[in-house]
Protein backbone atom coordinates (compact mmCIF):
# COMPACT_ATOMS: atom_id res chain seq x y z
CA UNK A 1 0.00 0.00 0.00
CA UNK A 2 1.32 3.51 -1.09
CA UNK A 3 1.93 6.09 1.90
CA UNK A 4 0.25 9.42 1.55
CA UNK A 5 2.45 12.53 2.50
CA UNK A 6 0.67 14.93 4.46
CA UNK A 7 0.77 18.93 3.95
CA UNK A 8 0.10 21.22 7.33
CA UNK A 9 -2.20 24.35 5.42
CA UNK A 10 -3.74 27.08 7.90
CA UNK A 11 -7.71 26.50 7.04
CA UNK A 12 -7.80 29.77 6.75
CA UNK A 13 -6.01 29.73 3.91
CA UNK A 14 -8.77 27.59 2.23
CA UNK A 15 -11.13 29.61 3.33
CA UNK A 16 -9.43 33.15 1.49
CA UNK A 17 -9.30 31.03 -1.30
CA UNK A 18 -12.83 30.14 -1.07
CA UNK A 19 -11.64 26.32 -1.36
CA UNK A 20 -13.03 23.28 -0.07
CA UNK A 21 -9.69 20.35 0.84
CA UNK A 22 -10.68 18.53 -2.62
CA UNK A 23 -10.66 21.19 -4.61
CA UNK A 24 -7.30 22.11 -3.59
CA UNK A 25 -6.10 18.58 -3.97
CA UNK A 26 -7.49 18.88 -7.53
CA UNK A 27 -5.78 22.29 -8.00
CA UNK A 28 -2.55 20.87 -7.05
CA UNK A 29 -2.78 18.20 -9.51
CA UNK A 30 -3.78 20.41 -12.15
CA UNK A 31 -0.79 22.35 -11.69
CA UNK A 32 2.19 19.93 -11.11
CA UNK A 33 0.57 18.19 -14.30
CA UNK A 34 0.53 21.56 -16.44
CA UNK A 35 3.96 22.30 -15.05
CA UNK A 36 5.25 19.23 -16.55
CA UNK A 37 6.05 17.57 -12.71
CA UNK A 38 3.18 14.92 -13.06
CA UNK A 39 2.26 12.69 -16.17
CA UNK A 40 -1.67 12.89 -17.21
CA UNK A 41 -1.82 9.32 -15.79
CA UNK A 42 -0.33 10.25 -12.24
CA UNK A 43 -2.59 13.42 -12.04
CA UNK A 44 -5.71 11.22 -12.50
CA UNK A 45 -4.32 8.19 -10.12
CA UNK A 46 -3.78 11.34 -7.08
CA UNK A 47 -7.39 12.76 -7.78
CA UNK A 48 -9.26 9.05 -7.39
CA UNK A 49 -6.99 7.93 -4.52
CA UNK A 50 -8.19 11.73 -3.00
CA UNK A 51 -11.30 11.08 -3.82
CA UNK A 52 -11.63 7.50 -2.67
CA UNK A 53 -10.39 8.00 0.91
């Protein structure tokens, strides 16, 4: 089983950005994948396993 790395974010940074925690976990994947850091593939994997629990 793959470990998940975890990220310490002040809520109320989510909250300026009017975010909810998946939407930033989607935004961050977005990102990394336009950037060039994450393959298509890798960025779709992170969003289910987000999504999934």
């Amino acid at each position: 089983m793959e470990t998940m790395a975890v990220i310490e974010l002040p809520r109320n940074v989510l909250h300026a950005a009017r975010m909810t925690l998946e939407e930033l976990r989607r935004e961050l994947a977005l990102v990394l994948f336009q950037q060039g850091k994450l393959s298509f593939r890798t960025a779709v994997q992170s969003r289910a396993k987000a999504t999934s629990g």
